[in-house]
PDB file of N, CA and C in Angstrom:
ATOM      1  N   UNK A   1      -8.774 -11.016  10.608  1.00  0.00           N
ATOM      2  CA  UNK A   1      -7.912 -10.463   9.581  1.00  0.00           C
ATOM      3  C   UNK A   1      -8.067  -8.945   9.559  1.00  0.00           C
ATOM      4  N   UNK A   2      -6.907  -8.420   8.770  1.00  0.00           N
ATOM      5  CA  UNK A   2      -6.924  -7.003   9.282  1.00  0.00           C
ATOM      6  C   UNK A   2      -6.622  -6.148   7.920  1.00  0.00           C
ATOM      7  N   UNK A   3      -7.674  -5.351   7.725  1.00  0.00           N
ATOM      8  CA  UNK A   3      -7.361  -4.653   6.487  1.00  0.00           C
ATOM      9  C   UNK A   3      -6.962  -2.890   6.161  1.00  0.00           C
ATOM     10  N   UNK A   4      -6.130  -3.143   5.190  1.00  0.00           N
ATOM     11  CA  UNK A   4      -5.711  -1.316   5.011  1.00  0.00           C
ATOM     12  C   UNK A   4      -5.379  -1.294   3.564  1.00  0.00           C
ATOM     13  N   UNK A   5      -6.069  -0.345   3.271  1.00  0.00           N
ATOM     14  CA  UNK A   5      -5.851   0.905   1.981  1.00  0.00           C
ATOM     15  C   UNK A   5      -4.715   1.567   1.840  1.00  0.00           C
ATOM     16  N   UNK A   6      -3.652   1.332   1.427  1.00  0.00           N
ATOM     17  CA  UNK A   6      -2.523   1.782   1.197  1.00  0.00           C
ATOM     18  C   UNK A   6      -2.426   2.713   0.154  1.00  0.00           C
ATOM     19  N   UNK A   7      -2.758   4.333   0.379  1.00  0.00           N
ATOM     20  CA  UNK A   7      -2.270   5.104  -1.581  1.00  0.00           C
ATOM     21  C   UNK A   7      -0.855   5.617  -1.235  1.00  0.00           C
ATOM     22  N   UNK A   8      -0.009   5.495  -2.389  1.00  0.00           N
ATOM     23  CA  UNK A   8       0.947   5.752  -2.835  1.00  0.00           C
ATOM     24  C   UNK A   8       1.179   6.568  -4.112  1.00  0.00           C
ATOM     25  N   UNK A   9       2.293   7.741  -3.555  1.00  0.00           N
ATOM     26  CA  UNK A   9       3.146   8.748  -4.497  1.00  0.00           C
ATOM     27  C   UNK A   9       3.942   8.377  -4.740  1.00  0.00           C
ATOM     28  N   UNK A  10       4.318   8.138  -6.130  1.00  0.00           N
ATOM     29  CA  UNK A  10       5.559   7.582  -6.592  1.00  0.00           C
ATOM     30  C   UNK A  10       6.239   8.485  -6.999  1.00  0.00           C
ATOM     31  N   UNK A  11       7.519   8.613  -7.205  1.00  0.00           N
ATOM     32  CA  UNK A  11       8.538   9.210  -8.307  1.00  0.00           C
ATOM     33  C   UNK A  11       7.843   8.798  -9.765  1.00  0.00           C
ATOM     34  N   UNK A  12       8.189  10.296 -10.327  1.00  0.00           N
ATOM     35  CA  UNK A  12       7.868  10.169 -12.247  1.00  0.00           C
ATOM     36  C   UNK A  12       8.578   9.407 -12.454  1.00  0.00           C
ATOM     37  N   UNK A  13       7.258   8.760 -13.203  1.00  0.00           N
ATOM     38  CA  UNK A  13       8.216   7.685 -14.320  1.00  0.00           C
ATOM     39  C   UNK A  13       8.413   6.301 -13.494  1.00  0.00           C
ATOM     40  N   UNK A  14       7.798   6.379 -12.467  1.00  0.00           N
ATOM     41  CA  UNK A  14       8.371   4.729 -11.432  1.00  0.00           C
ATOM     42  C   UNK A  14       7.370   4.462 -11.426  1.00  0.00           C
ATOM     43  N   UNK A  15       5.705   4.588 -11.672  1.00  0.00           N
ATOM     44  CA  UNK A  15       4.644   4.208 -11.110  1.00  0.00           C
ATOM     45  C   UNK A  15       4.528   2.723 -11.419  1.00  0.00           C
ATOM     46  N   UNK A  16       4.956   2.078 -13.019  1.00  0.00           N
ATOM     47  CA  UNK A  16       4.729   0.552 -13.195  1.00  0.00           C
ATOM     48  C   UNK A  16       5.613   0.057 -12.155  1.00  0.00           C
ATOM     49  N   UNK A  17       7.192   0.221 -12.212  1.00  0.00           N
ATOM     50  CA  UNK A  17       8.323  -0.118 -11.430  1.00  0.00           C
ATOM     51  C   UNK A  17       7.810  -0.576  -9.942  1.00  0.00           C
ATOM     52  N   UNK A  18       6.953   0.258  -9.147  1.00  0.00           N
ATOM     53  CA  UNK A  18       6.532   0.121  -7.770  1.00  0.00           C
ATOM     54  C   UNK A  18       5.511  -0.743  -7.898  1.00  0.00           C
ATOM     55  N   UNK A  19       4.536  -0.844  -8.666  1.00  0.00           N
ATOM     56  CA  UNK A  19       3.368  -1.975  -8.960  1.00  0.00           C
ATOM     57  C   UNK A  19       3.873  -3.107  -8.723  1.00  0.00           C
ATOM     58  N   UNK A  20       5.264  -3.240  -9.720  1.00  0.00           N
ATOM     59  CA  UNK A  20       5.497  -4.997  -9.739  1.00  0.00           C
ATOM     60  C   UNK A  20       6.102  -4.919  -8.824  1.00  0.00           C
ATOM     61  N   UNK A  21       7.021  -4.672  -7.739  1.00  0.00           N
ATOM     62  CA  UNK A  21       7.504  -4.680  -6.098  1.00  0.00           C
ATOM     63  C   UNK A  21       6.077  -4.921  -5.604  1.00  0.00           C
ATOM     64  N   UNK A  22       5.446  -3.864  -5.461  1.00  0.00           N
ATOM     65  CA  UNK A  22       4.383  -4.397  -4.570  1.00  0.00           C
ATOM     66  C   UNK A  22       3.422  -5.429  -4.772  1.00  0.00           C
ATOM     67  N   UNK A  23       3.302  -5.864  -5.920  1.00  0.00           N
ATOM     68  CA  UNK A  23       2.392  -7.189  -6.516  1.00  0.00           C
ATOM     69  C   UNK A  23       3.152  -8.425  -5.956  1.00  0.00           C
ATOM     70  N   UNK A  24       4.322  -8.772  -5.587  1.00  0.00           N
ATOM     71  CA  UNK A  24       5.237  -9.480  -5.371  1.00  0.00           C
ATOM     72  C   UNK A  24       5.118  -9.497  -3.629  1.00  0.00           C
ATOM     73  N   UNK A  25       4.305  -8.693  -2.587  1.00  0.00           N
ATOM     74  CA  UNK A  25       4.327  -8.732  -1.298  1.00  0.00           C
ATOM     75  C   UNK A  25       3.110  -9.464  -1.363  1.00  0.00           C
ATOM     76  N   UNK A  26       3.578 -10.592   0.078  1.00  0.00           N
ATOM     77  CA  UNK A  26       2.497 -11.403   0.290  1.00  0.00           C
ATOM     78  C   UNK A  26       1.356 -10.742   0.998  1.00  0.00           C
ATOM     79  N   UNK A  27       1.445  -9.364   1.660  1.00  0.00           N
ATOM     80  CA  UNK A  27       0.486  -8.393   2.515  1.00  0.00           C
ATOM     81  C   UNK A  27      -0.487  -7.836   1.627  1.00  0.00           C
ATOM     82  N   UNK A  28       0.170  -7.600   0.155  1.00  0.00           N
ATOM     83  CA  UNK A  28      -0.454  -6.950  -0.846  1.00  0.00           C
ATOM     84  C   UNK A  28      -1.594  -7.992  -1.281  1.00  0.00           C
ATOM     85  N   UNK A  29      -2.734  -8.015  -1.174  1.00  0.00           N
ATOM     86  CA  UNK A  29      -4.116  -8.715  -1.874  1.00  0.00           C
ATOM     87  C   UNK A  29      -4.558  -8.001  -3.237  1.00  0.00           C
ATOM     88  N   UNK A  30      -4.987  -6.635  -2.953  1.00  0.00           N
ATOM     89  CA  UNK A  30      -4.726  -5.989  -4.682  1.00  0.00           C
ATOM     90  C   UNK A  30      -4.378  -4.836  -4.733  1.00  0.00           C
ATOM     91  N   UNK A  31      -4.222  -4.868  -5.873  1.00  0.00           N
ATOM     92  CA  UNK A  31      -3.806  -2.913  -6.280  1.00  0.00           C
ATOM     93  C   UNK A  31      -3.733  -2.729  -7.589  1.00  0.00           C
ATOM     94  N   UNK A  32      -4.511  -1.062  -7.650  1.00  0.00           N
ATOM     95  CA  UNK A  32      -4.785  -0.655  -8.898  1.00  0.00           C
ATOM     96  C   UNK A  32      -4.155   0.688  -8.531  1.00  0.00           C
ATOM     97  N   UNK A  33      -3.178   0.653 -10.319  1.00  0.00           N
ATOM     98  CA  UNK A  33      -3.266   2.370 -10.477  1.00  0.00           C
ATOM     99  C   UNK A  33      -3.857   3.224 -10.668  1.00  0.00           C
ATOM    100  N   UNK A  34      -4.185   4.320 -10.134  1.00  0.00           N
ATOM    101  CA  UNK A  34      -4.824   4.968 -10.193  1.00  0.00           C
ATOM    102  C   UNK A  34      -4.396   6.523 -10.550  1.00  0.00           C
ATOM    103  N   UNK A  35      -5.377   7.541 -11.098  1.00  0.00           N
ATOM    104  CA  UNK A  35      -4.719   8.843 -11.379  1.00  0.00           C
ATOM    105  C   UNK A  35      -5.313  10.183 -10.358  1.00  0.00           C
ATOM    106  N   UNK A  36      -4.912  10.725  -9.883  1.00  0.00           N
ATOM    107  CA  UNK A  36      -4.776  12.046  -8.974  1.00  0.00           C
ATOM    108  C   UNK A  36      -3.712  12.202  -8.352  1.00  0.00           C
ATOM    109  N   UNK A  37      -3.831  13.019  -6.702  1.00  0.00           N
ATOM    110  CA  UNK A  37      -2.749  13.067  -5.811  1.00  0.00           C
ATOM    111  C   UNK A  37      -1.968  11.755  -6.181  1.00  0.00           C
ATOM    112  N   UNK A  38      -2.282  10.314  -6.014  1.00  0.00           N
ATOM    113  CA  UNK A  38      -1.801   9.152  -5.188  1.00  0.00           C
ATOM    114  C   UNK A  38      -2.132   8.608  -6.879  1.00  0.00           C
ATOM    115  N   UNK A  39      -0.896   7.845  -7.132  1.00  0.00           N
ATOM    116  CA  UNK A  39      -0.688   6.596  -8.049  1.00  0.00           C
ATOM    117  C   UNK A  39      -1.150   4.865  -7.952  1.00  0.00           C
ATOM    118  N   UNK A  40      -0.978   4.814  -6.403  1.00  0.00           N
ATOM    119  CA  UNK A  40      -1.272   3.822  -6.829  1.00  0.00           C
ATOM    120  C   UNK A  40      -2.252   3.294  -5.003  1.00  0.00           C
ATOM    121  N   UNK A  41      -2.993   2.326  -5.411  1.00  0.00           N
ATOM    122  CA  UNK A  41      -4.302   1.915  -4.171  1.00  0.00           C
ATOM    123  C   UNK A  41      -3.432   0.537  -3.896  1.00  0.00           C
ATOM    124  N   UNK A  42      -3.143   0.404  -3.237  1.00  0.00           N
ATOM    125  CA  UNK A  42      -3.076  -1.003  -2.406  1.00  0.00           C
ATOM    126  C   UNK A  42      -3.856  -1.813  -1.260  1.00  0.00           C
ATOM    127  N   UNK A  43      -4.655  -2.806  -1.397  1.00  0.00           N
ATOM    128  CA  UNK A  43      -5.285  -3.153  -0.128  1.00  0.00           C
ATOM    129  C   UNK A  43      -4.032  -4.554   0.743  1.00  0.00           C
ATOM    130  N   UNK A  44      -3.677  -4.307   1.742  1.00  0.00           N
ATOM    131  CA  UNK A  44      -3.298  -4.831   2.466  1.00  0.00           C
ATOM    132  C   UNK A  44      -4.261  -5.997   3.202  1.00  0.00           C
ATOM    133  N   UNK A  45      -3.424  -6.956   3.417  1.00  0.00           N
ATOM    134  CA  UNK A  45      -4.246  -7.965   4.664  1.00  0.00           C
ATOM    135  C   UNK A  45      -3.073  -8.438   5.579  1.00  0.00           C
ATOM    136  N   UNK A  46      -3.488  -8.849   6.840  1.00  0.00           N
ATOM    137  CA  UNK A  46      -2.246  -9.272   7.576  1.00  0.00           C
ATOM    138  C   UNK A  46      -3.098  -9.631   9.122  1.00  0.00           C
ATOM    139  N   UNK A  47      -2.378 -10.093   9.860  1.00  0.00           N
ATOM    140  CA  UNK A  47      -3.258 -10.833  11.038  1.00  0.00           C
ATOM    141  C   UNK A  47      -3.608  -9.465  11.940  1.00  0.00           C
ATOM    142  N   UNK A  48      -2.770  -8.185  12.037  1.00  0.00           N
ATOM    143  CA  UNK A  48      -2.840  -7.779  13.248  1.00  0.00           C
ATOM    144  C   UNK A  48      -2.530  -6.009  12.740  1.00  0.00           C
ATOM    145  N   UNK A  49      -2.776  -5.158  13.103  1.00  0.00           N
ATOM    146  CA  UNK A  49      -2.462  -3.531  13.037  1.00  0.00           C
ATOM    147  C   UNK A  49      -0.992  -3.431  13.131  1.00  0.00           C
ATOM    148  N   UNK A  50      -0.029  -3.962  14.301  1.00  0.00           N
ATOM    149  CA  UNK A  50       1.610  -4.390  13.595  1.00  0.00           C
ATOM    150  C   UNK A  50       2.255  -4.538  12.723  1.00  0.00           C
ATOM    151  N   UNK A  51       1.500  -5.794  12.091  1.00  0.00           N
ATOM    152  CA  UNK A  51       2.351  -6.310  10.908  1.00  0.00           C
ATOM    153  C   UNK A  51       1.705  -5.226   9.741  1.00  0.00           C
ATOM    154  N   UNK A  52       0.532  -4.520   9.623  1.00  0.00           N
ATOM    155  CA  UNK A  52       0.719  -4.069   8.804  1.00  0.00           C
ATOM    156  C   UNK A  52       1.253  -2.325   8.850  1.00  0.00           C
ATOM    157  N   UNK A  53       1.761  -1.922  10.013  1.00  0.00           N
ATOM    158  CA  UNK A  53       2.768  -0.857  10.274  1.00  0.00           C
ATOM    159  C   UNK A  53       3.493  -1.355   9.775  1.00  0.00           C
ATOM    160  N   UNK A  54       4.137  -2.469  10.125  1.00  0.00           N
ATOM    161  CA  UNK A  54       5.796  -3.181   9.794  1.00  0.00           C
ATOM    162  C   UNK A  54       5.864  -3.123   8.319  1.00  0.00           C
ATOM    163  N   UNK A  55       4.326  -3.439   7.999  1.00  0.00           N
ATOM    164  CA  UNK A  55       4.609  -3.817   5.842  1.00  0.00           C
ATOM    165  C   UNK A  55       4.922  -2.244   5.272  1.00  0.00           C
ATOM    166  N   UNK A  56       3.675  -1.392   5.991  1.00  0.00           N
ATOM    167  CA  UNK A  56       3.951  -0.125   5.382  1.00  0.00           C
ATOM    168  C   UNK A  56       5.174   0.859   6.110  1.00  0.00           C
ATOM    169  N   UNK A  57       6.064   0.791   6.845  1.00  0.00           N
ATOM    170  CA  UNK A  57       7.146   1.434   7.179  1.00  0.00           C
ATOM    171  C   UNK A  57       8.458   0.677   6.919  1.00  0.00           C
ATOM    172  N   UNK A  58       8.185  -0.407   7.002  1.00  0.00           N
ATOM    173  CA  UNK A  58       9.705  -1.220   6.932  1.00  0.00           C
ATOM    174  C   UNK A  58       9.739  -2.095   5.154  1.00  0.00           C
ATOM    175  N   UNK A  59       8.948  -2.206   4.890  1.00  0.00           N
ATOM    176  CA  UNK A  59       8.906  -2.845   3.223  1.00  0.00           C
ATOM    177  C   UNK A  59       8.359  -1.741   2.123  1.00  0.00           C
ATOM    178  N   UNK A  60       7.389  -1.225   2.659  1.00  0.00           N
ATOM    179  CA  UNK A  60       6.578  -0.048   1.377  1.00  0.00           C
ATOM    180  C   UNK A  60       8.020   0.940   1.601  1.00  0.00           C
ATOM    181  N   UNK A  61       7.711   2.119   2.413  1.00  0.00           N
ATOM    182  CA  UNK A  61       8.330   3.199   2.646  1.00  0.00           C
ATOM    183  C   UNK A  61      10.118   3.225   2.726  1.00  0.00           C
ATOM    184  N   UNK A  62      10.581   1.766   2.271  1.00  0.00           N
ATOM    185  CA  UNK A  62      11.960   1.847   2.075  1.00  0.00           C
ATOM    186  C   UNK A  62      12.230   1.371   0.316  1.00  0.00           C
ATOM    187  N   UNK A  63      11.016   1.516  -0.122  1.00  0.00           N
ATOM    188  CA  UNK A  63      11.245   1.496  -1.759  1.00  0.00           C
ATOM    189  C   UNK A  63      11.465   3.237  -2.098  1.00  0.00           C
ATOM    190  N   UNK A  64      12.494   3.692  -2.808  1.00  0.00           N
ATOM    191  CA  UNK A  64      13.367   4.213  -3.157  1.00  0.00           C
ATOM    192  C   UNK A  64      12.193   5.084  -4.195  1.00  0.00           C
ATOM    193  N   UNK A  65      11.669   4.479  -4.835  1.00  0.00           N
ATOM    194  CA  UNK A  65      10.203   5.268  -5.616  1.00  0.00           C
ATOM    195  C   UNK A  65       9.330   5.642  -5.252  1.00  0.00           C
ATOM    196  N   UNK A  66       9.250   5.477  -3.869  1.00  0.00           N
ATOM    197  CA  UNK A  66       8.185   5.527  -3.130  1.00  0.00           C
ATOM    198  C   UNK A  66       8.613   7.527  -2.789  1.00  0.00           C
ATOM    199  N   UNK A  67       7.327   8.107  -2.735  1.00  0.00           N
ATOM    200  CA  UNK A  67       7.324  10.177  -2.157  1.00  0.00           C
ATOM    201  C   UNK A  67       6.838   9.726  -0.895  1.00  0.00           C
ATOM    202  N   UNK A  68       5.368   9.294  -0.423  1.00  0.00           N
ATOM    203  CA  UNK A  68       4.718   9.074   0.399  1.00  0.00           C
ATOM    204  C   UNK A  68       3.677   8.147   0.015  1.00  0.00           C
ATOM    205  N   UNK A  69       3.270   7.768   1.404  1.00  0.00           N
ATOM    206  CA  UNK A  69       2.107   6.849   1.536  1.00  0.00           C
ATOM    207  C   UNK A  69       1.269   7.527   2.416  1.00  0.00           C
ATOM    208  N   UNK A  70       0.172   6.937   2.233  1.00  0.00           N
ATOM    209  CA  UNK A  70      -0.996   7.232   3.698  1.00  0.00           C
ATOM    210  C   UNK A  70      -1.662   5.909   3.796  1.00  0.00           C
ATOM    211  N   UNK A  71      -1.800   5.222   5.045  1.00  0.00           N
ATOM    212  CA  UNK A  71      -2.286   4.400   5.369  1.00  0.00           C
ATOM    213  C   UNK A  71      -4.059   4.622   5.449  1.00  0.00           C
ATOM    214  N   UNK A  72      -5.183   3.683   5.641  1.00  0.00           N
ATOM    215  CA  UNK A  72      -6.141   3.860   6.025  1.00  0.00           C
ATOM    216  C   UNK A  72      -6.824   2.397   6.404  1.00  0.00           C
ATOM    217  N   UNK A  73      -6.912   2.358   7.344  1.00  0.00           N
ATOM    218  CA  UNK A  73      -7.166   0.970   8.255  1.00  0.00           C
ATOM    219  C   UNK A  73      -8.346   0.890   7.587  1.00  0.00           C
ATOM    220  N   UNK A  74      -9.194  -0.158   7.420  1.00  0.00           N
ATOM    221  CA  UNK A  74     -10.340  -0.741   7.149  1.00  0.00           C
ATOM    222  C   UNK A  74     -11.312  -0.972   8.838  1.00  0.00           C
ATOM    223  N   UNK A  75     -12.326  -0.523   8.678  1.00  0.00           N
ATOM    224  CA  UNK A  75     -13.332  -0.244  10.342  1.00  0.00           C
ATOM    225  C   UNK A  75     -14.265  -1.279   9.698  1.00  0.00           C
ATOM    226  N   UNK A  76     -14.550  -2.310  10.660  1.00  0.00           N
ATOM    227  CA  UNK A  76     -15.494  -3.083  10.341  1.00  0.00           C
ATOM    228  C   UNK A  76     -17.462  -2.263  11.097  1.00  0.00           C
ATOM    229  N   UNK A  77     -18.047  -2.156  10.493  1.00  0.00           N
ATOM    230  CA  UNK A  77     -19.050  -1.226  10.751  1.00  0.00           C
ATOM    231  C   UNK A  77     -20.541  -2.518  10.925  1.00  0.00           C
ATOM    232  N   UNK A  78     -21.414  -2.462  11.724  1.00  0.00           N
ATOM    233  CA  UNK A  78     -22.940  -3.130  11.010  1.00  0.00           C
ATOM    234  C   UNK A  78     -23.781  -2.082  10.577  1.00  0.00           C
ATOM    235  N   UNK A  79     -23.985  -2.023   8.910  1.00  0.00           N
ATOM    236  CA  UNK A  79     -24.846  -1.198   8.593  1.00  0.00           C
ATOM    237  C   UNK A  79     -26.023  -2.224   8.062  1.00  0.00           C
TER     238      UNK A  79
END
């Protein structure tokens, strides 16, 4: 399984609006709003580094509330 940190800039005033879209994707596992640069944290899951390009360019980044995203893959590490 394959994981990514999704933060998101929303348009004022859209930050709940984009929550419930993205609470509603089956890629989406959780997400909290959050306050600085980026509104909102999304963790992604999905089988493969593809599908979750495909979630964040073709489903995230064509919501209309959406400014930007930045992706951040999850590195599996042995510490």
């Amino acid at each position: 399984m394959i994981q990514a940190y999704v933060l998101i800039n929303t348009k004022i005033g859209k930050t709940e609006e984009v929550a419930k879209t993205l609470k509603d994707m089956p890629e989406v596992k959780h997400l909290d709003v959050i306050m600085g640069p980026y509104d909102i944290i999304a963790l992604l899951e999905t089988d493969s580094h593809d599908s979750i390009a495909n979630t964040v360019m073709h489903k995230m980044q064509t919501i209309d509330a959406i400014n930007h995203t930045m992706t951040c893959p999850v590195v599996k590490v042995n510490i």
